[in-house]
Protein backbone atom coordinates (compact mmCIF):
# COMPACT_ATOMS: atom_id res chain seq x y z
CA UNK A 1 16.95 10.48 -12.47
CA UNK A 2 14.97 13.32 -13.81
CA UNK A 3 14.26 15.15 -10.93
CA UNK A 4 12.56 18.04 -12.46
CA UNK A 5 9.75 16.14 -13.97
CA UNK A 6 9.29 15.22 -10.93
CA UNK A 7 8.63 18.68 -9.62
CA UNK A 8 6.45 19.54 -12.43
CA UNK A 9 2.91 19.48 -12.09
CA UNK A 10 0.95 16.27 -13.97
CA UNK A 11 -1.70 17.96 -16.23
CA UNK A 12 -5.49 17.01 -15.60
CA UNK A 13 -5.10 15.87 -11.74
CA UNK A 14 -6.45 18.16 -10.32
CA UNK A 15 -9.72 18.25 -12.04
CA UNK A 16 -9.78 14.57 -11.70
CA UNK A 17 -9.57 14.78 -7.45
CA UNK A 18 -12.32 17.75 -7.60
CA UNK A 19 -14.78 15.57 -9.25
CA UNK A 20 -13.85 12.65 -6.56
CA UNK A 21 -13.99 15.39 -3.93
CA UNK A 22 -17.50 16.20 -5.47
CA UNK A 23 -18.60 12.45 -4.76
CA UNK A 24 -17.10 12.30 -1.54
CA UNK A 25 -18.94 15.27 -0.05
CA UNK A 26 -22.18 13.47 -1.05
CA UNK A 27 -21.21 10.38 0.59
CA UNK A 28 -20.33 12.28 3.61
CA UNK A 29 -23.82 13.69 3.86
CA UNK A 30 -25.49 10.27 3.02
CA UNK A 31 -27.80 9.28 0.02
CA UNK A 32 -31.00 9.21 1.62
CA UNK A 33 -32.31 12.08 0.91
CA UNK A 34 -29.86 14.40 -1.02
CA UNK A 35 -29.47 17.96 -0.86
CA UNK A 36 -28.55 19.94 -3.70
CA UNK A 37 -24.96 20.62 -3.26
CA UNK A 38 -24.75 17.03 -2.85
CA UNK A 39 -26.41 15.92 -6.80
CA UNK A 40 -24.01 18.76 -8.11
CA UNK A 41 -20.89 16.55 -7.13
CA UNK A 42 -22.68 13.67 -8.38
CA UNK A 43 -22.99 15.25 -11.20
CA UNK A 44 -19.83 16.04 -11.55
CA UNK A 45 -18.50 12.38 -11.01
CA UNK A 46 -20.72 11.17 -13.95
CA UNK A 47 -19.57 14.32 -16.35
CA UNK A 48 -16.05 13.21 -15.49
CA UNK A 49 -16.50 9.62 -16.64
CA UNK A 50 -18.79 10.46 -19.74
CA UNK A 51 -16.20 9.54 -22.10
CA UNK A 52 -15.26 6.25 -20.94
CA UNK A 53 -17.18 2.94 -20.95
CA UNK A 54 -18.96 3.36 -17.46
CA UNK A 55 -20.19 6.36 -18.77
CA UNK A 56 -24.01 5.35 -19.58
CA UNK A 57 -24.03 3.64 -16.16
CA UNK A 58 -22.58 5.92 -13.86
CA UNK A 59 -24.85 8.89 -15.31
CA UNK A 60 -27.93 6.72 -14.64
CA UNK A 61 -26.62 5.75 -11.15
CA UNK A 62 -25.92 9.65 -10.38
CA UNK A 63 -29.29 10.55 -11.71
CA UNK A 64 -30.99 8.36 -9.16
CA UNK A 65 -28.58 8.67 -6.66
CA UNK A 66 -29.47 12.14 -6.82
CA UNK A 67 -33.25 11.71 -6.55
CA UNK A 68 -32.20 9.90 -3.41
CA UNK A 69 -33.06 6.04 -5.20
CA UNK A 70 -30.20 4.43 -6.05
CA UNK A 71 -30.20 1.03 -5.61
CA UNK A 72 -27.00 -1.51 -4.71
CA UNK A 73 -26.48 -1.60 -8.69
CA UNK A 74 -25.93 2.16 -8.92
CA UNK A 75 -23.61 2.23 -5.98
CA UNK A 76 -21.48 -0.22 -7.25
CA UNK A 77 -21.43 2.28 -10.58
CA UNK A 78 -20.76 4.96 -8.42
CA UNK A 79 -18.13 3.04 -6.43
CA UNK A 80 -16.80 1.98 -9.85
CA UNK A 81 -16.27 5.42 -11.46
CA UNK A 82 -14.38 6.46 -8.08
CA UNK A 83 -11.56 3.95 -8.57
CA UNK A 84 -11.83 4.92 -12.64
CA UNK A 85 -10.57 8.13 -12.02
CA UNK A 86 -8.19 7.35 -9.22
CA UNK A 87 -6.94 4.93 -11.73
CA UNK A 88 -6.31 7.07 -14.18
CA UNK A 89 -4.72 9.55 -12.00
CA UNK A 90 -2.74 6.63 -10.66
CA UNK A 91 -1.39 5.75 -14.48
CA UNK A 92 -0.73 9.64 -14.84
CA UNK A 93 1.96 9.87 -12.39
CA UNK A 94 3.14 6.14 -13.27
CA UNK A 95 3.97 7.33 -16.70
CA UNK A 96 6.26 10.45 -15.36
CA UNK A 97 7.88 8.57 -12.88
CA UNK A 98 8.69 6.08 -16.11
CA UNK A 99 9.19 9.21 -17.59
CA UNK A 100 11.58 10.52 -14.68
CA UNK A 101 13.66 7.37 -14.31
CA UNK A 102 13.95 5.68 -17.94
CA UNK A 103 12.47 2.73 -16.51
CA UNK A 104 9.49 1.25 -18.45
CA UNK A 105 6.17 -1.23 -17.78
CA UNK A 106 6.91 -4.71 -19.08
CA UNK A 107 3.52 -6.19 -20.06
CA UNK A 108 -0.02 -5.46 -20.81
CA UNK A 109 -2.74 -4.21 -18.03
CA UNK A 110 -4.50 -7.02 -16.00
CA UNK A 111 -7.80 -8.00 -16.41
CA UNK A 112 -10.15 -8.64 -14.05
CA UNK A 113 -11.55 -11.97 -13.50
CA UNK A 114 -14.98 -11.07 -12.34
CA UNK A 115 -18.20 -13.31 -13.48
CA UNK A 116 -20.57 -15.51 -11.77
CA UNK A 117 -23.49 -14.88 -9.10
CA UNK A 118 -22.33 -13.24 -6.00
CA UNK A 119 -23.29 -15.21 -3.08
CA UNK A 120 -24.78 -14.85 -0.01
CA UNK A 121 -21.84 -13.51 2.12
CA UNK A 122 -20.87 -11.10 -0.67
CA UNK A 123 -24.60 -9.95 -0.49
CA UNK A 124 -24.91 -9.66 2.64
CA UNK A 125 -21.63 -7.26 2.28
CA UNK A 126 -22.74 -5.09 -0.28
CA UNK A 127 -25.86 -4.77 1.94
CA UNK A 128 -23.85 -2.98 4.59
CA UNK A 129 -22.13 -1.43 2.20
CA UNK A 130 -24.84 0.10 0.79
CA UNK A 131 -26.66 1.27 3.81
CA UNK A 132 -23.78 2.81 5.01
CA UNK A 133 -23.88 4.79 1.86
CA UNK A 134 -27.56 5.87 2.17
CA UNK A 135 -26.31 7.01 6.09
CA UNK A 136 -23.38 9.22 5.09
CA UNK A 137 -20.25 9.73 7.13
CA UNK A 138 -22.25 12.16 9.20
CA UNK A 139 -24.93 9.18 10.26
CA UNK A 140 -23.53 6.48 11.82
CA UNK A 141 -23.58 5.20 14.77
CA UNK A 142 -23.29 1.86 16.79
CA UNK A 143 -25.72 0.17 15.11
CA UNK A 144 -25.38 0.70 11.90
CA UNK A 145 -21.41 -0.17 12.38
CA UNK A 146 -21.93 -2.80 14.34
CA UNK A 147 -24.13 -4.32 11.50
CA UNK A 148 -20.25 -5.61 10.33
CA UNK A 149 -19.50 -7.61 12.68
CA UNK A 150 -21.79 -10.42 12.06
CA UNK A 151 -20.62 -10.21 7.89
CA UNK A 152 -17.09 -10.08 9.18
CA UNK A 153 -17.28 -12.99 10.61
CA UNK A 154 -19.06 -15.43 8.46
CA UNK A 155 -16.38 -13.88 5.72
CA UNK A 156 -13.18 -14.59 7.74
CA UNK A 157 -13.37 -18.33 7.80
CA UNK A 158 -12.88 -18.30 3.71
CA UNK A 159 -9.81 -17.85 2.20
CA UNK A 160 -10.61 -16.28 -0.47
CA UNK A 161 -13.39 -13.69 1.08
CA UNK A 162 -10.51 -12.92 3.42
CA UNK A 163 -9.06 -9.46 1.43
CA UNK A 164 -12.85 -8.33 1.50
CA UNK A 165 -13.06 -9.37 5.51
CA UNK A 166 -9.74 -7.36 6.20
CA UNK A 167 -11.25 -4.56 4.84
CA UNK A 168 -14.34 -4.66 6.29
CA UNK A 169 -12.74 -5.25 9.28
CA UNK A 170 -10.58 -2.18 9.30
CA UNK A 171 -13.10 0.41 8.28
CA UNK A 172 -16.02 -1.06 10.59
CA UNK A 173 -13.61 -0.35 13.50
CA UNK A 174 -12.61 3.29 11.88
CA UNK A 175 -16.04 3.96 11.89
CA UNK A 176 -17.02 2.79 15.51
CA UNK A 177 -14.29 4.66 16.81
CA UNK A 178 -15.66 7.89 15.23
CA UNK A 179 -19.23 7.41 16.54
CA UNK A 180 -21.92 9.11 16.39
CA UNK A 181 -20.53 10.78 13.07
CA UNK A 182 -22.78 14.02 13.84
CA UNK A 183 -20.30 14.48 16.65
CA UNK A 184 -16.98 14.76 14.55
CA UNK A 185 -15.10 17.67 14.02
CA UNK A 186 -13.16 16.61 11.05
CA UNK A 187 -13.82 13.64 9.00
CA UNK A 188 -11.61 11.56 6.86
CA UNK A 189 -13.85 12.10 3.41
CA UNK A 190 -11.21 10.65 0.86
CA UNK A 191 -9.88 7.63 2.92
CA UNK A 192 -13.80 7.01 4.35
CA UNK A 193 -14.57 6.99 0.32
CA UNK A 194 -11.63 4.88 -0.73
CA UNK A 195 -12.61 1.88 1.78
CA UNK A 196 -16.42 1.83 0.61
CA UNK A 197 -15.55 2.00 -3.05
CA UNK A 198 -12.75 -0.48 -2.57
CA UNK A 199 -14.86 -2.97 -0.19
CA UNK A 200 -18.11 -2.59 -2.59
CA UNK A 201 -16.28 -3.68 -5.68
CA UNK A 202 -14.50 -6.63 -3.61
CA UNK A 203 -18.45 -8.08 -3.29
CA UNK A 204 -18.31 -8.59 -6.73
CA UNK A 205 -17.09 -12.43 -7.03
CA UNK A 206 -14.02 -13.54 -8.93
CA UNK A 207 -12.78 -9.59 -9.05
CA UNK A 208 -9.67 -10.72 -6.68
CA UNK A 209 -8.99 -13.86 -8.50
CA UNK A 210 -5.07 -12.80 -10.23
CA UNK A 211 -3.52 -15.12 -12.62
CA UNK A 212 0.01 -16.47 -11.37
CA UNK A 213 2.73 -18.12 -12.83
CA UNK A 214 6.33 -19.50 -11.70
CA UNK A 215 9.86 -17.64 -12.21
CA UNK A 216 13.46 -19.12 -11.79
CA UNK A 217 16.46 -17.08 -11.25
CA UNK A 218 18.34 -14.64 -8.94
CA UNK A 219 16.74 -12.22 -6.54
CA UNK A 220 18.69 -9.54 -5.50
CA UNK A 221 16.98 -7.65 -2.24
CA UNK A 222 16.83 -3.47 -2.12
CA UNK A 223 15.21 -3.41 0.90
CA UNK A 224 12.33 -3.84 3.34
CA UNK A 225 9.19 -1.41 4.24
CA UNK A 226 7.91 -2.19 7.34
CA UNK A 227 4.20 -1.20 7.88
CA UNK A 228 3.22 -1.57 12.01
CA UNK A 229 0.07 -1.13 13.10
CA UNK A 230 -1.58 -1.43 16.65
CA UNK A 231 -2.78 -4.93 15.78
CA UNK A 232 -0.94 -6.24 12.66
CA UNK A 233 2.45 -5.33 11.04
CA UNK A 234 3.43 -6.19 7.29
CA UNK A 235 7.20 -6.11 5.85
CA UNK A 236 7.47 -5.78 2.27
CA UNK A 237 10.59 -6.67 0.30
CA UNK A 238 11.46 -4.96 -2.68
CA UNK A 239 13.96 -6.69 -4.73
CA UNK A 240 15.04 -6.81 -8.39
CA UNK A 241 14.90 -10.48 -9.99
CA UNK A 242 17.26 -11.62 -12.47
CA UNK A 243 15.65 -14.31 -14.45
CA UNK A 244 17.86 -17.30 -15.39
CA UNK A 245 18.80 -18.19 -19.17
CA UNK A 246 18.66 -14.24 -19.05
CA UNK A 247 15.86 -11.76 -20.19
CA UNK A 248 15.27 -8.11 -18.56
CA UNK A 249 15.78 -7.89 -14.76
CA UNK A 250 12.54 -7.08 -13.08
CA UNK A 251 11.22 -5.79 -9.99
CA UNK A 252 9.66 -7.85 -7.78
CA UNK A 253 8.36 -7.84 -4.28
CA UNK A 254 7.51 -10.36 -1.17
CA UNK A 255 5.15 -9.46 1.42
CA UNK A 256 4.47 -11.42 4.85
CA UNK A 257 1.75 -10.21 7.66
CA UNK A 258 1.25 -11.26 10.80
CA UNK A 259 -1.30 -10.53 13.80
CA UNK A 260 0.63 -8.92 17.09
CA UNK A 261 -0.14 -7.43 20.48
CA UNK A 262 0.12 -3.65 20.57
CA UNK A 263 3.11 -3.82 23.27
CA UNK A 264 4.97 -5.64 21.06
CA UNK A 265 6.97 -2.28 18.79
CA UNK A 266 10.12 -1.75 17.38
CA UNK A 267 12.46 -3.96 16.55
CA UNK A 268 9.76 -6.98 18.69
CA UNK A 269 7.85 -6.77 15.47
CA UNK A 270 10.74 -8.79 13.13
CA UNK A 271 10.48 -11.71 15.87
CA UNK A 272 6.76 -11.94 14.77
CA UNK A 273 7.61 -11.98 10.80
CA UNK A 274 10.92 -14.04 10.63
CA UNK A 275 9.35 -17.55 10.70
CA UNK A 276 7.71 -16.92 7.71
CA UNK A 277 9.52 -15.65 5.39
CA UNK A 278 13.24 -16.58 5.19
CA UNK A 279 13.76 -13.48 2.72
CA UNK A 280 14.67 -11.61 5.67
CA UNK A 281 17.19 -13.31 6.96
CA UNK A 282 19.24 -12.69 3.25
CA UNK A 283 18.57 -8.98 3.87
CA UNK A 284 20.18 -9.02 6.77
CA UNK A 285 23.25 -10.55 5.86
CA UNK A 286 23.44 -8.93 2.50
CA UNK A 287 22.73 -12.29 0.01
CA UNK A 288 21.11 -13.07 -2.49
CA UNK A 289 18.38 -15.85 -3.12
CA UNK A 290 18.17 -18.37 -5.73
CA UNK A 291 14.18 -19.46 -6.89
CA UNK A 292 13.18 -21.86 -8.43
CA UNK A 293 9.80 -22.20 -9.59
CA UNK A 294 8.66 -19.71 -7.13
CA UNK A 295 5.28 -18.68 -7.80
CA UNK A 296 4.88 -15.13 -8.65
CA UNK A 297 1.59 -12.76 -9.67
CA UNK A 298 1.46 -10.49 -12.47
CA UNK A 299 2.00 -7.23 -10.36
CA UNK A 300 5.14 -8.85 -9.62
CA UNK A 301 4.51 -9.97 -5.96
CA UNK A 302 6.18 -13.05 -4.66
CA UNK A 303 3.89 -15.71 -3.36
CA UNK A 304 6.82 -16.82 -0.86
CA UNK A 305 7.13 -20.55 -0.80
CA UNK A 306 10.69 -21.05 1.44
CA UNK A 307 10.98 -24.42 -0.38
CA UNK A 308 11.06 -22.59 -3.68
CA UNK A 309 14.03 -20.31 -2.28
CA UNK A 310 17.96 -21.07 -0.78
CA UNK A 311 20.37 -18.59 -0.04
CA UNK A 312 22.80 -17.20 -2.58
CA UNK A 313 26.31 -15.34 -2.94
CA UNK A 314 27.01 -12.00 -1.41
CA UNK A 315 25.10 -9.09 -2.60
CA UNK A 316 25.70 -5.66 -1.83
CA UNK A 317 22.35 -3.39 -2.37
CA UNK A 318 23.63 -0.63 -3.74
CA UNK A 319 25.57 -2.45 -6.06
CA UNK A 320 22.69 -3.68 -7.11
CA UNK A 321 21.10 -0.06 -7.42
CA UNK A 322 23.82 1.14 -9.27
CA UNK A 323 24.22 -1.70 -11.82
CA UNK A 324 20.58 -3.52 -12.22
CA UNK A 325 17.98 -1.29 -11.58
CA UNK A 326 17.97 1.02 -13.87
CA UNK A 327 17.38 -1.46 -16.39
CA UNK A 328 14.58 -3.91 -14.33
CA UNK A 329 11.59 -3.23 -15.57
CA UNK A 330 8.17 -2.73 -13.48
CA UNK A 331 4.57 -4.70 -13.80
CA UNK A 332 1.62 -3.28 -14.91
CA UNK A 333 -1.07 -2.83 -10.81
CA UNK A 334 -3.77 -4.98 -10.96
CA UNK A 335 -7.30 -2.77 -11.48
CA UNK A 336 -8.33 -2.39 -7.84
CA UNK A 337 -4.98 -1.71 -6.96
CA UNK A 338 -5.05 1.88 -9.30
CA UNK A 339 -5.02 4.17 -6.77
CA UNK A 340 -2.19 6.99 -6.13
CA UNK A 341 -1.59 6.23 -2.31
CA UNK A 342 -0.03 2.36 -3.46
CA UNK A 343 2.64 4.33 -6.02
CA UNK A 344 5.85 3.03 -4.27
CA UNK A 345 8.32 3.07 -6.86
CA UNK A 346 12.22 1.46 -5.90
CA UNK A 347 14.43 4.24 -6.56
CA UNK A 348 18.64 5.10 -6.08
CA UNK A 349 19.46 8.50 -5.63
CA UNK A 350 22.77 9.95 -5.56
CA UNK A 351 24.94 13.55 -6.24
CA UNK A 352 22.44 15.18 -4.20
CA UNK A 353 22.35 17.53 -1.73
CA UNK A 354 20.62 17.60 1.32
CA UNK A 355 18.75 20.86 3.27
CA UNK A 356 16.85 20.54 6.32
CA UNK A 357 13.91 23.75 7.18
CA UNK A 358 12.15 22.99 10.04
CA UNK A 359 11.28 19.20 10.13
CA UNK A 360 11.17 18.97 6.08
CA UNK A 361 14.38 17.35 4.36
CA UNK A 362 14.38 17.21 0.74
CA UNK A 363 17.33 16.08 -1.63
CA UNK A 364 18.10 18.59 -4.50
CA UNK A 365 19.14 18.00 -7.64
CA UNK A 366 20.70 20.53 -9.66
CA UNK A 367 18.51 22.99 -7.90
CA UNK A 368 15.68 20.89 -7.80
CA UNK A 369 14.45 19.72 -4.72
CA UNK A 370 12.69 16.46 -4.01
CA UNK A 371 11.17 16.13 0.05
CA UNK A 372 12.13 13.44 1.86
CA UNK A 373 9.15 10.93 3.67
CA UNK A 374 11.35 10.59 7.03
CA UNK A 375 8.21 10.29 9.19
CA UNK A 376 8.14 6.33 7.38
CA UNK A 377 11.35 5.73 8.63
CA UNK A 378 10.92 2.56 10.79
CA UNK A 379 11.84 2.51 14.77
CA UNK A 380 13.23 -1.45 14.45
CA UNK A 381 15.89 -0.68 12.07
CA UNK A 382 19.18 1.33 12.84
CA UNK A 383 18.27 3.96 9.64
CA UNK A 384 17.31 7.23 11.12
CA UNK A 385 16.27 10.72 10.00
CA UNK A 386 19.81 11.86 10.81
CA UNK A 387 21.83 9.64 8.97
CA UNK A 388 19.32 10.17 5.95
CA UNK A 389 20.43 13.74 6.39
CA UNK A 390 24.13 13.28 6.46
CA UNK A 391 23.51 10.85 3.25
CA UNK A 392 25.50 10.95 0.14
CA UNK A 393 23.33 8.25 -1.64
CA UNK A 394 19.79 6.85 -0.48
CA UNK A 395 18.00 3.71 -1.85
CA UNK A 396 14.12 4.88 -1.79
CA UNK A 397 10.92 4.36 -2.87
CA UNK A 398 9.12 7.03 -5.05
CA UNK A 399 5.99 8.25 -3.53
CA UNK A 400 2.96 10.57 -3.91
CA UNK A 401 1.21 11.90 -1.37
CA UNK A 402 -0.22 15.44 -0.88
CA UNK A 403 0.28 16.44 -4.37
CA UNK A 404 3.91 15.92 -4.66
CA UNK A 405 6.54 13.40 -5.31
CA UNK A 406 8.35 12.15 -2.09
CA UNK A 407 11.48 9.75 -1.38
CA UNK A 408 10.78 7.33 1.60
CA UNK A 409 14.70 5.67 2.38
CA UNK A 410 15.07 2.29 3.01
CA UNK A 411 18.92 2.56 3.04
CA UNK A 412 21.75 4.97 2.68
CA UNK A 413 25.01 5.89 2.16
CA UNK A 414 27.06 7.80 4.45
CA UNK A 415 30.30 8.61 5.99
CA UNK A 416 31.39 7.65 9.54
CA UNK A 417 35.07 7.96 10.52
CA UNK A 418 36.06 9.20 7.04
CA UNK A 419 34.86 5.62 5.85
CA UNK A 420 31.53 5.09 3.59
CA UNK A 421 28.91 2.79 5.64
CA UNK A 422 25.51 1.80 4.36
CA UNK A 423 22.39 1.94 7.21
CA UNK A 424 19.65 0.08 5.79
CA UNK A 425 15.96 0.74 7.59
CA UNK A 426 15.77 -3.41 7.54
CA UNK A 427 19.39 -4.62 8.68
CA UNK A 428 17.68 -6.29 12.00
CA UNK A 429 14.60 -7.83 9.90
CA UNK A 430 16.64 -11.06 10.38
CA UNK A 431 18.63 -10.67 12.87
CA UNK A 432 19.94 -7.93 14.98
CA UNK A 433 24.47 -7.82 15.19
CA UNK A 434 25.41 -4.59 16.66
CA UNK A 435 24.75 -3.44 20.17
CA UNK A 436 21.87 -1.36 19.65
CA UNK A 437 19.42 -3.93 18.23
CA UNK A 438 20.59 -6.43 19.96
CA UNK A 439 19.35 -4.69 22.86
CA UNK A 440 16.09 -3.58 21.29
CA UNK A 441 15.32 -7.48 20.41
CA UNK A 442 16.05 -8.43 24.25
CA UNK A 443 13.63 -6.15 25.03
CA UNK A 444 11.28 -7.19 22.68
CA UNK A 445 11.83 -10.80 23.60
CA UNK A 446 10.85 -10.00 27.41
CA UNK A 447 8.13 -8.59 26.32
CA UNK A 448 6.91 -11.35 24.46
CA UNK A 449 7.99 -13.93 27.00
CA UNK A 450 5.63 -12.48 29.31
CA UNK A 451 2.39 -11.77 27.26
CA UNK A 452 3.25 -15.96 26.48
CA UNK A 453 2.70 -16.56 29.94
CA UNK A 454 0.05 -14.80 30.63
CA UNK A 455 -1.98 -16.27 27.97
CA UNK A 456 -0.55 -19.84 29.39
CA UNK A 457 -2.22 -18.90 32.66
CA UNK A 458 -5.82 -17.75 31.28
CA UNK A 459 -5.80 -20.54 29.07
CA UNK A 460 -4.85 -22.86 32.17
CA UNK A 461 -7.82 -21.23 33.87
């Protein structure tokens, strides 16, 4: 790998996140009644997308945004033009990490399904959506938040309103725990910005429908991200699939979420995502899987059907990082999903060296030095910050975040007792063997043999 485009910067960002910025102040302030500082960064967004197709619409949408009458057709412009330029900013840094790694994008950009009248629900969303807008960051307060709820709930009983529900969800409890926004000190503008843009374009019907097809062939795991959170956790596979009859590897991923109580952490959390999907239990023990007819999405994600999958032979990871990856190829993000913060690119990394200053590690490469993401190293996995340290090879995904490239492991390489040993941040997701996870899943077992007896009683009651 390259690793000094990786250090150099990306032309044209930067102007790109000031005219966001510009947007972002004005939602912060609200749209009712706009001050001047506030139509300059609208302004700005619309001068930014001039050029492209949106351009006509999002000046018009500025223009009465600005005069403090935009309606729920020029916020969705406005919304629109947001997640244009994160897009493209997105694509920029997709292109040097292609650039960076030799890998390269196997077919054409998705298009979004879209059409149709929105109904009610998705009305009723944009509604919120849009008053929230005309409030600003710096205006809400219980009531206007808790206008979600009722939306929220007539959403979550439909499958395929549920993405736009989550969402909603998420940020209508951000918000209420930030209330009254005149009080805060410091306010999230660009993550505030990218859940209203994101939720307002979800209100648009058909724009989540993604066409799908089936693959056959050998998967051949990486490794596992594990996202926690105080109410949900997510694991993500990333794995390179090796279609059969031949054809270009590709990379691939499987996903599986699952509600949980906040006192169940750590290594408690695989107990809550093993029973559906069997994919962890081959990470584990280091196999591979054979599909067939497993149904797959044109990002590349894995709709995990365990009656599509069986276990395979043996496979070592970084066997497979050495040999496979660096010719799979990657899929193209679906629109909506254009944004810089969901770059997570699989990655092996080796002949480094590794310097620790303060609490930042970064790898270096002939004098080049790339930081290291520890801080997403997961607690319920043996892979720690130290053995990431005393690494001699590191299988990682490629981020961006705070302007720069970073390497979050997911496994590495290193030496104990003169002998090479891989740690990989998954190894208990099915299944803890050595001492220490076996004692973190007792734990976590207790734990979650007494919150089911509790809820036995009150349900009793």
């Amino acid at each position: 790998m390259r690793a000094d485009l990786l250090v150099d910067p990306v032309d044209g960002i930067d102007e790109v996140l000031a005219a966001v910025a510009g947007a972002d102040q004005a939602l912060t302030a609200g749209l009712l009644r706009p001050q001047p500082a506030q139509a300059a960064g609208l302004v700005a967004l619309a001068d930014a997308m001039a050029a492209s197709p949106l351009g006509a619409r999002v000046a018009e949408a500025a223009e009465k945004a600005a005069a403090g009458a935009a309606g729920e057709e020029h916020l969705l412009s406005l919304a629109a033009a947001r997640i244009a330029l994160f897009g493209s900013v997105h694509d920029a840094l997709v292109e040097r990490i292609e650039q960076a790694t030799g890998r390269v994008q196997a077919g054409a950009s998705i298009p979004v399904a879209g059409g149709g009248q929105a109904e009610n629900l998705l009305l009723a969303a944009r509604s919120w959506l849009a008053d929230l807008a005309r409030a600003g960051w710096q205006g809400i307060d219980h009531d206007l938040v808790s206008g979600a709820a009722p939306v929220v709930s007539a959403l979550l009983p439909e499958p395929r309103l549920r993405r736009l529900a989550a969402v909603l969800d998420g940020f209508a409890a951000e918000l209420a725990a930030s209330c009254p926004g005149s009080a805060l000190e410091r306010i999230p503008v660009r993550r505030w910005g990218d859940l209203w843009s994101r939720a307002l374009l979800l209100t648009l019907p058909g724009v989540t429908e993604a066409p799908t097809s089936t693959v056959t062939g050998r998967l051949l795991p990486l490794g596992v991200d594990l996202h926690e959170h105080a109410t949900a956790a997510q694991a993500q596979v990333y794995a390179v699939f090796e279609p059969a009859g031949g054809g270009a590897p590709r990379l691939v991923r499987a996903s599986v979420s699952a509600p949980k109580p906040d006192t169940i952490i750590g290594a408690g959390i695989w107990q809550l995502l093993r029973p559906h999907l069997s994919l962890l239990a081959a990470v584990s023990e280091g196999r591979s899987m054979d599909l067939t007819g497993m149904p797959i999405t044109a990002e590349g994600d894995l709709l995990w059907q365990a009656e599509h999958a069986k276990p395979g032979a043996p496979a070592d990871p970084f066997v497979t990082a050495r040999v496979v990856l660096p010719a799979a190829t990657t899929s193209p993000a679906a629109p909506l999903d254009r944004h810089p913060a969901r770059i997570a690119v699989p990655v092996f990394l080796e002949g480094y060296l590794t310097e620790q200053t303060g609490e930042t590690l970064t790898f270096s490469f002939a004098g080049q030095p790339v930081a290291v993401d520890t801080d997403r190293v997961p607690a319920a996995g043996p892979l720690t910050p130290e053995a990431v340290a005393a690494s001699s090879a590191c299988i990682g995904l490629l981020r961006w975040d705070s302007g720069t490239f970073r390497v979050q492991p997911l496994a590495v390489e290193t030496t104990a007792r003169k002998k090479t040993v891989a740690v990989h941040a998954g190894a208990w997701a099915g299944g803890a063997s050595d001492k220490a996870g076996v004692k973190a899943e007792k734990a976590a077992t207790d734990a979650a043999t007494v919150l089911r007896e509790r809820a036995g009683r009150l349900l009793r009651k």
